[in-house]
N, C-alpha and C. Protein backbone atom coordinates (compact mmCIF):
# COMPACT_ATOMS: atom_id res chain seq x y z
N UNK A 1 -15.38 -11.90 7.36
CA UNK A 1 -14.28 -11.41 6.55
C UNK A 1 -13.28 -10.67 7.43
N UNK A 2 -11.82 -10.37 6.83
CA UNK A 2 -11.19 -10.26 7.56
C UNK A 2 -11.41 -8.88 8.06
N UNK A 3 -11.47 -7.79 7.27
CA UNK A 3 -11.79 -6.46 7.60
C UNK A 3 -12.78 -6.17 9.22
N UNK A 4 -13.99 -7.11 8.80
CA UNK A 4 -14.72 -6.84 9.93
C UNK A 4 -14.39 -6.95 10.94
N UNK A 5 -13.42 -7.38 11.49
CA UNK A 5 -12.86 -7.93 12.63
C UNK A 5 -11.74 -6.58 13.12
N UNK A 6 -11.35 -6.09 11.88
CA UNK A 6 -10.67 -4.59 12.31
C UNK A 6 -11.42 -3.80 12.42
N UNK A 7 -11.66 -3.27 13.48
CA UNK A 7 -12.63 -1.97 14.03
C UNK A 7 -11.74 -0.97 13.56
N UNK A 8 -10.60 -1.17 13.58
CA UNK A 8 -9.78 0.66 13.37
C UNK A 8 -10.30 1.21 12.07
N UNK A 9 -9.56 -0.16 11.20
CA UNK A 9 -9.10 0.42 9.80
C UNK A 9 -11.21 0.10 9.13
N UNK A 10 -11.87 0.15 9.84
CA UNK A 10 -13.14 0.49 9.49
C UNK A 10 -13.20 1.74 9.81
N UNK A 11 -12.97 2.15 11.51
CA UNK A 11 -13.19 3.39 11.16
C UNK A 11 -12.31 4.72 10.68
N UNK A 12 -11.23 4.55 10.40
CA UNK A 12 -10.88 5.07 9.48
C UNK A 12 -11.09 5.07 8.35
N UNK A 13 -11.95 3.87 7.46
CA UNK A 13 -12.64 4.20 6.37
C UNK A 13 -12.17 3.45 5.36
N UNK A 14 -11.10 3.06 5.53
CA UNK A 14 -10.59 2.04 4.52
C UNK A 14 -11.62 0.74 3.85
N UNK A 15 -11.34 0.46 2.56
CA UNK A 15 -12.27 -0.48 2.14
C UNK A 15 -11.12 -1.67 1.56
N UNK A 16 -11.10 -2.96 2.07
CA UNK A 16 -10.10 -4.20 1.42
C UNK A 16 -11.23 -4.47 0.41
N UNK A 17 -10.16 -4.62 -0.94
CA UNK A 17 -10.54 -4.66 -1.91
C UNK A 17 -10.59 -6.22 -2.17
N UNK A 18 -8.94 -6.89 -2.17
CA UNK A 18 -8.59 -8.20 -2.84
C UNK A 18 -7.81 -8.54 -1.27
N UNK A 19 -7.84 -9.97 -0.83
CA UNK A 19 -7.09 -10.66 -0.15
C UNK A 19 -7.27 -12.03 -0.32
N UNK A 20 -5.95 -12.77 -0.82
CA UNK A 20 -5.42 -13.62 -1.12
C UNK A 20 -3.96 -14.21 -0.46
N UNK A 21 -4.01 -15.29 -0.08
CA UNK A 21 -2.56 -16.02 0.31
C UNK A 21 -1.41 -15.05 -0.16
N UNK A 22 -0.59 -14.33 0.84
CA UNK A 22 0.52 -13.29 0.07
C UNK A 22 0.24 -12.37 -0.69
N UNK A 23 -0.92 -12.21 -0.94
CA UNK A 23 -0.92 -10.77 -1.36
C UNK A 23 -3.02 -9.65 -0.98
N UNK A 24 -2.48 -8.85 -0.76
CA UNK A 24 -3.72 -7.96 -0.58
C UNK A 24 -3.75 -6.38 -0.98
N UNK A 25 -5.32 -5.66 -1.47
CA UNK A 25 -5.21 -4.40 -1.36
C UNK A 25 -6.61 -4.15 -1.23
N UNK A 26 -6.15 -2.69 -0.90
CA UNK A 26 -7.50 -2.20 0.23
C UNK A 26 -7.41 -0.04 -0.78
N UNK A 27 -8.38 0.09 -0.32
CA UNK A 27 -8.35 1.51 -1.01
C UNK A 27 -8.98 2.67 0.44
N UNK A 28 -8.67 4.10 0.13
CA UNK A 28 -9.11 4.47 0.93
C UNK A 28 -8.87 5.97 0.41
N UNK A 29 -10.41 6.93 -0.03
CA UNK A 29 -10.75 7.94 -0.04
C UNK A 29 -10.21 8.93 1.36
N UNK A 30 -9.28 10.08 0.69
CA UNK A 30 -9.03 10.93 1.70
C UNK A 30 -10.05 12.03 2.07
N UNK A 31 -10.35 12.17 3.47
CA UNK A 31 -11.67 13.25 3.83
C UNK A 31 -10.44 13.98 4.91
N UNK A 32 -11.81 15.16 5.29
CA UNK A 32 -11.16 16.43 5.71
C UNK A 32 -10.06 15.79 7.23
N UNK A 33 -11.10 14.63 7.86
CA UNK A 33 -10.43 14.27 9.22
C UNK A 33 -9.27 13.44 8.86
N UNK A 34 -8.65 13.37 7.91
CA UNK A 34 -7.35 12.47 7.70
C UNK A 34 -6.30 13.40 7.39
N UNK A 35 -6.53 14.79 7.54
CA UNK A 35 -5.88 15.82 7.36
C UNK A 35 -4.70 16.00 8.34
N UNK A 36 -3.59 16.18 8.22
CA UNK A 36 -2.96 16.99 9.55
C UNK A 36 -2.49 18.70 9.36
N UNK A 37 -2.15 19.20 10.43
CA UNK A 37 -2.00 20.54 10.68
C UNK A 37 -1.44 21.23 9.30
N UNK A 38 -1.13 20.65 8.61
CA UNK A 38 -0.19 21.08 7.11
C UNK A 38 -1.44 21.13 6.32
N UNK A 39 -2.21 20.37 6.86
CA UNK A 39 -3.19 20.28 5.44
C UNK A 39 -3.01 18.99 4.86
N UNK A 40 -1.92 18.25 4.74
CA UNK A 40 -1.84 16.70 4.18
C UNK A 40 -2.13 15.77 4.77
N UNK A 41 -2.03 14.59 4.00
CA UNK A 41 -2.80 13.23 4.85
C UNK A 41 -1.70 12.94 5.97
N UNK A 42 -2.67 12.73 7.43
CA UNK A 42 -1.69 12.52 8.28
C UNK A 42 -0.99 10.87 7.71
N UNK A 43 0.68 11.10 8.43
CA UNK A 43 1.28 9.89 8.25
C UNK A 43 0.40 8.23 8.74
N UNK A 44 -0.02 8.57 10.09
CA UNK A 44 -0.22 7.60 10.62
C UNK A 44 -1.51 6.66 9.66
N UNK A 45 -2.37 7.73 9.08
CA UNK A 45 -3.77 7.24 7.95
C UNK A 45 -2.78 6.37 7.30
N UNK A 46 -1.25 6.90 6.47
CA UNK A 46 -0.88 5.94 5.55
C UNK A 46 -0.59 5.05 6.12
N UNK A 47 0.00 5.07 7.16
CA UNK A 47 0.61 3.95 8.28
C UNK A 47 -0.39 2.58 7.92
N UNK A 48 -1.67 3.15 8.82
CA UNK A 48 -2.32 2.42 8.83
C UNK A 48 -3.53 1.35 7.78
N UNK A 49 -3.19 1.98 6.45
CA UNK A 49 -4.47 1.46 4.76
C UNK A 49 -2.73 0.49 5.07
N UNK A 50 -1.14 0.76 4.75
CA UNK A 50 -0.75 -0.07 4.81
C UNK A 50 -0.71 -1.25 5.32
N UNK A 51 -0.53 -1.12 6.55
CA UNK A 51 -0.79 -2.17 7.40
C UNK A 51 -2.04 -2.67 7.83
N UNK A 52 -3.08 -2.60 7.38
CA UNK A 52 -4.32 -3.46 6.85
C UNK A 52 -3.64 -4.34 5.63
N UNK A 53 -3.47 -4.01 4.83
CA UNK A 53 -2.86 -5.10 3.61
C UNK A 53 -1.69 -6.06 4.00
N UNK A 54 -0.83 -5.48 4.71
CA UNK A 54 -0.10 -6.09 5.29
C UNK A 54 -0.71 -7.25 6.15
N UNK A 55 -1.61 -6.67 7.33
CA UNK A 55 -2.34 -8.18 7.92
C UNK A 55 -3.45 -8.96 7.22
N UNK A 56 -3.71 -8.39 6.09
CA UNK A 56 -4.64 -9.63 5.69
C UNK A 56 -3.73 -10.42 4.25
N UNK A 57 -2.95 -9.68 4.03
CA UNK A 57 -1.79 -10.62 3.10
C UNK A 57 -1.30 -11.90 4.10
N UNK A 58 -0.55 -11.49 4.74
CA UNK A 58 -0.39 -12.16 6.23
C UNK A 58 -1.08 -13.39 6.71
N UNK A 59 -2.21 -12.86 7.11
CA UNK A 59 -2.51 -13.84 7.53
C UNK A 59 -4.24 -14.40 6.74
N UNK A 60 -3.98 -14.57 5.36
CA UNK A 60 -5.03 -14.75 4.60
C UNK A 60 -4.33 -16.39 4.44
N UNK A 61 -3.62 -17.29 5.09
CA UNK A 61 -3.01 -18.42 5.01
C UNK A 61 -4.08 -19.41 5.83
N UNK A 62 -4.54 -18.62 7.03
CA UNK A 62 -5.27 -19.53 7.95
C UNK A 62 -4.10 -18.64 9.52
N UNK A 63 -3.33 -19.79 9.56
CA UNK A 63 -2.54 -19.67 10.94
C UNK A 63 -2.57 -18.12 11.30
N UNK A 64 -2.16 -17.48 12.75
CA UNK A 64 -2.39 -15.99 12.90
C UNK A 64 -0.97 -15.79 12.94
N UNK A 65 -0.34 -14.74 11.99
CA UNK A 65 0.45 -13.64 11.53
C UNK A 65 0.43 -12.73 12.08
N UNK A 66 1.19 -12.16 13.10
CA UNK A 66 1.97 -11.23 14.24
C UNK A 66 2.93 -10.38 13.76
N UNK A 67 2.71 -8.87 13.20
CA UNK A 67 3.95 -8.30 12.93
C UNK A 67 5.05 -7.92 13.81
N UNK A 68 6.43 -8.74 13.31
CA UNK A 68 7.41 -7.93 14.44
C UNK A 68 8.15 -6.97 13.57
N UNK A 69 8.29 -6.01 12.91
CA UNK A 69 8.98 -5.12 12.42
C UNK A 69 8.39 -4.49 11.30
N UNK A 70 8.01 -3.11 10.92
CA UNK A 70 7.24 -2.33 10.45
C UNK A 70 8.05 -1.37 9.95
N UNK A 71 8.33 -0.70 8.63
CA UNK A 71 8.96 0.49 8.22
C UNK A 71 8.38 1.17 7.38
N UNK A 72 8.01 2.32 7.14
CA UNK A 72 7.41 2.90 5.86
C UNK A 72 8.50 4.57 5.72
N UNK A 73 8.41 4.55 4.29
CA UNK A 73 9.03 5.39 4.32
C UNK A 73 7.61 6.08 2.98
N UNK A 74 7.68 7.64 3.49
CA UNK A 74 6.73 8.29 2.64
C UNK A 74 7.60 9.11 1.79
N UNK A 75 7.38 9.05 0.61
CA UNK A 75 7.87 9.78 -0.62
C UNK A 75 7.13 10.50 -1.62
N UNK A 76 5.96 10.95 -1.13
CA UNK A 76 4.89 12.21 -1.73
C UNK A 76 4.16 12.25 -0.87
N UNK A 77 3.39 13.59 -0.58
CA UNK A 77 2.14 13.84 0.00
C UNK A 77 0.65 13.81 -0.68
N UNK A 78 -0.03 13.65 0.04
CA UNK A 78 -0.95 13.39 -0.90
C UNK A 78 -2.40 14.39 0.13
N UNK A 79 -3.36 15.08 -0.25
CA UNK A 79 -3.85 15.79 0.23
C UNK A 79 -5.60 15.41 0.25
N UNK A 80 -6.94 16.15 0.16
CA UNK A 80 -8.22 15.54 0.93
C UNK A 80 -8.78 15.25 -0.92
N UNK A 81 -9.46 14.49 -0.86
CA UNK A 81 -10.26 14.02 -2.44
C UNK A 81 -9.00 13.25 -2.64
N UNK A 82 -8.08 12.47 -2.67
CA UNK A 82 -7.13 11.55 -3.40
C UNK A 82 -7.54 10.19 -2.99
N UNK A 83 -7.28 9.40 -3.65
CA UNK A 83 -7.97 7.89 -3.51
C UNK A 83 -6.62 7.22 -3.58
N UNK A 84 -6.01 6.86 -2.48
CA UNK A 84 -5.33 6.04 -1.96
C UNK A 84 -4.72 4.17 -2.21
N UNK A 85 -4.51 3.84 -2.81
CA UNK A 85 -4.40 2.39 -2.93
C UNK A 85 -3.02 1.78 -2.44
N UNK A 86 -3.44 0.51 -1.39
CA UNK A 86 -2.23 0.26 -1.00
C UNK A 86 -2.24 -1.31 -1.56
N UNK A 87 -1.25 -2.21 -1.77
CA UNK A 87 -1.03 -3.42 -2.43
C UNK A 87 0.22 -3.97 -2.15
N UNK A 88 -0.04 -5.28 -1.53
CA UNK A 88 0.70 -5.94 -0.27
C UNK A 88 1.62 -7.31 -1.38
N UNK A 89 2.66 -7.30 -1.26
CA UNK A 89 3.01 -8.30 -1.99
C UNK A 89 4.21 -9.19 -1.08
N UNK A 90 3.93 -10.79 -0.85
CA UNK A 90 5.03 -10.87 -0.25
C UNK A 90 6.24 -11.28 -0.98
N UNK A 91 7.47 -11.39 -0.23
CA UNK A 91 8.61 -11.39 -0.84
C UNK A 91 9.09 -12.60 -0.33
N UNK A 92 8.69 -13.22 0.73
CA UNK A 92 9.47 -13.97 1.47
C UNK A 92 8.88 -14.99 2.61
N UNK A 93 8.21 -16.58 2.89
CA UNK A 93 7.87 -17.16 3.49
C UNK A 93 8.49 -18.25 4.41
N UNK A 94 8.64 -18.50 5.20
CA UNK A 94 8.43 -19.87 5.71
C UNK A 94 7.93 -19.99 6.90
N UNK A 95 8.45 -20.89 7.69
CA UNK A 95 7.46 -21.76 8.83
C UNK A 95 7.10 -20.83 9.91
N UNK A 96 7.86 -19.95 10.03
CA UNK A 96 7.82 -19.05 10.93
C UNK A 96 7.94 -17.37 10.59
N UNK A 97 8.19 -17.29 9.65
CA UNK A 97 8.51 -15.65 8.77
C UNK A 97 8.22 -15.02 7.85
N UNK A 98 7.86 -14.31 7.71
CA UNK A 98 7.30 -13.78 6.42
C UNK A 98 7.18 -12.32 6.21
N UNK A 99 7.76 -12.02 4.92
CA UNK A 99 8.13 -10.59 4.32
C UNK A 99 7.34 -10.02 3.21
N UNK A 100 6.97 -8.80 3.70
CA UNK A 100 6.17 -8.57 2.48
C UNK A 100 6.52 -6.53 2.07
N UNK A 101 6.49 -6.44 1.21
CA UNK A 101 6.35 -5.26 0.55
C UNK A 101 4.92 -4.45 0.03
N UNK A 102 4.78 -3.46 0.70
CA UNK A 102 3.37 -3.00 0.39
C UNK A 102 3.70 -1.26 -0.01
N UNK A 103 3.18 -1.24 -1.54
CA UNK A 103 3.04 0.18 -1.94
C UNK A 103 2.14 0.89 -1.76
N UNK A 104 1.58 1.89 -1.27
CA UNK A 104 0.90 2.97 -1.34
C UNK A 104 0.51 4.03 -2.19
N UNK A 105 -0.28 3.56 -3.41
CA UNK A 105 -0.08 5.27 -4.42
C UNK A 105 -1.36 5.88 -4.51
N UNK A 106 -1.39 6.85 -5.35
CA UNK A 106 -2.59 7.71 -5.33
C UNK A 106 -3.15 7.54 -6.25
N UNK A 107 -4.38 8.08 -6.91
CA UNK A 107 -5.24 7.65 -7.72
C UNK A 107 -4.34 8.37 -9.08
N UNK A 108 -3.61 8.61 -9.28
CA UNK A 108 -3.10 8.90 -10.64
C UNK A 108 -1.55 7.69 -10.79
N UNK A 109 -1.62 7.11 -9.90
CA UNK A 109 -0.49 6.15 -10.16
C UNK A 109 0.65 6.39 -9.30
N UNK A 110 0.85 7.59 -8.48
CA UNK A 110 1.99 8.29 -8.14
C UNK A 110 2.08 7.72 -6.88
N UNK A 111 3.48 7.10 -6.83
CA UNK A 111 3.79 6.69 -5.14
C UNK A 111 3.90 7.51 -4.30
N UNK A 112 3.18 6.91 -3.11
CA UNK A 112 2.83 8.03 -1.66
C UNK A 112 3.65 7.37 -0.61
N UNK A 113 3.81 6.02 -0.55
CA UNK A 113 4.99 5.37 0.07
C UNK A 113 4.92 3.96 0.17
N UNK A 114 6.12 3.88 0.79
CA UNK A 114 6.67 2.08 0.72
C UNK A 114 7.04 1.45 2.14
N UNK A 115 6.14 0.55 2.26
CA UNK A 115 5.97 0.08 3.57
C UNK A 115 6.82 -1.52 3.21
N UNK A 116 7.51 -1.40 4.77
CA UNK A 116 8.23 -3.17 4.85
C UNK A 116 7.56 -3.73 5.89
N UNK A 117 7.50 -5.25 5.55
CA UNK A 117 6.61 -5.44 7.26
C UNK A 117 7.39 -6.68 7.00
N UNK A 118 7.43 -7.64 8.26
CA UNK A 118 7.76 -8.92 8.95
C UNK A 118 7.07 -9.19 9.45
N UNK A 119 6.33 -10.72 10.01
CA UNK A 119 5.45 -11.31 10.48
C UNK A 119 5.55 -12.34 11.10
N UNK A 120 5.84 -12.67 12.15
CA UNK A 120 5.52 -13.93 12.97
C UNK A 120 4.58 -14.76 12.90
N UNK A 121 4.88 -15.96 12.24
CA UNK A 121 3.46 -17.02 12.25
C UNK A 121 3.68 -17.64 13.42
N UNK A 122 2.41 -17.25 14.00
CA UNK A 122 2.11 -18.32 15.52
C UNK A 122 1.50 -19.73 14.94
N UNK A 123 2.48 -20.87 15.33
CA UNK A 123 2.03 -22.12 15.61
C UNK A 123 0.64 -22.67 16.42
N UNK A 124 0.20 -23.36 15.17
CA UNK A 124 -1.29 -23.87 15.87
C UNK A 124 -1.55 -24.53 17.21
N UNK A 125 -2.37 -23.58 18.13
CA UNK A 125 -2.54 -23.89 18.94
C UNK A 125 -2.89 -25.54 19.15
N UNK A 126 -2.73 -26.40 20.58
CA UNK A 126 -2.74 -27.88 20.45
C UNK A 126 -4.28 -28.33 21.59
């Protein structure tokens, strides 16, 4: 499965829930080490439950899916005990490109942020 193959977003703790052709989501319980100096979830934790959904939306096609351009913008904080859900939807395919939109919210529904990604499909090797 695809997860296993990510050592990070294992050990950071994340669990992929659903992955399907263009779309995926993954969940992820906040603990004390996802904390930063404020006390809130560091950015990079969200960074990263996103962009797990992002690569297995991606590349849940077969061919391997290469992100070239990444944006998230965070619009709540979210702090330790919150249950995280991120959900990858794409917007946009073809032979070589692909766009997807992935939200981030918290276990009461409330958006934590909005990630853009782009993807390079590498052509099958010959």
């Amino acid at each position: 499965m695809f997860i296993e193959k990510d050592l990070f977003a294992q050990h950071v703790g994340i669990e992929l829930i659903e992955m399907a052709e263009g779309s995926a989501k993954a969940r992820l319980k906040i603990q004390k080490h996802h904390l930063n100096g404020a006390g809130l979830t560091q950015g990079g934790v969200v960074f990263t439950l996103a962009d797990l959904v992002f690569a297995a939306a991606s590349n849940a096609y077969g061919p391997v899916a290469v992100a070239i351009n990444a944006s998230i913008s965070f619009v709540k904080a979210s702090t330790e005990g919150a249950v995280l859900t991120a959900e990858a939807k794409e917007v946009s395919r073809n032979r070589k490109l692909a766009s997807y939109t992935i939200h981030v919210t918290d276990d009461r529904q409330e958006m934590i942020a909005i990630f853009q990604g782009m993807v390079y499909i590498k052509p099958p090797r010959k």
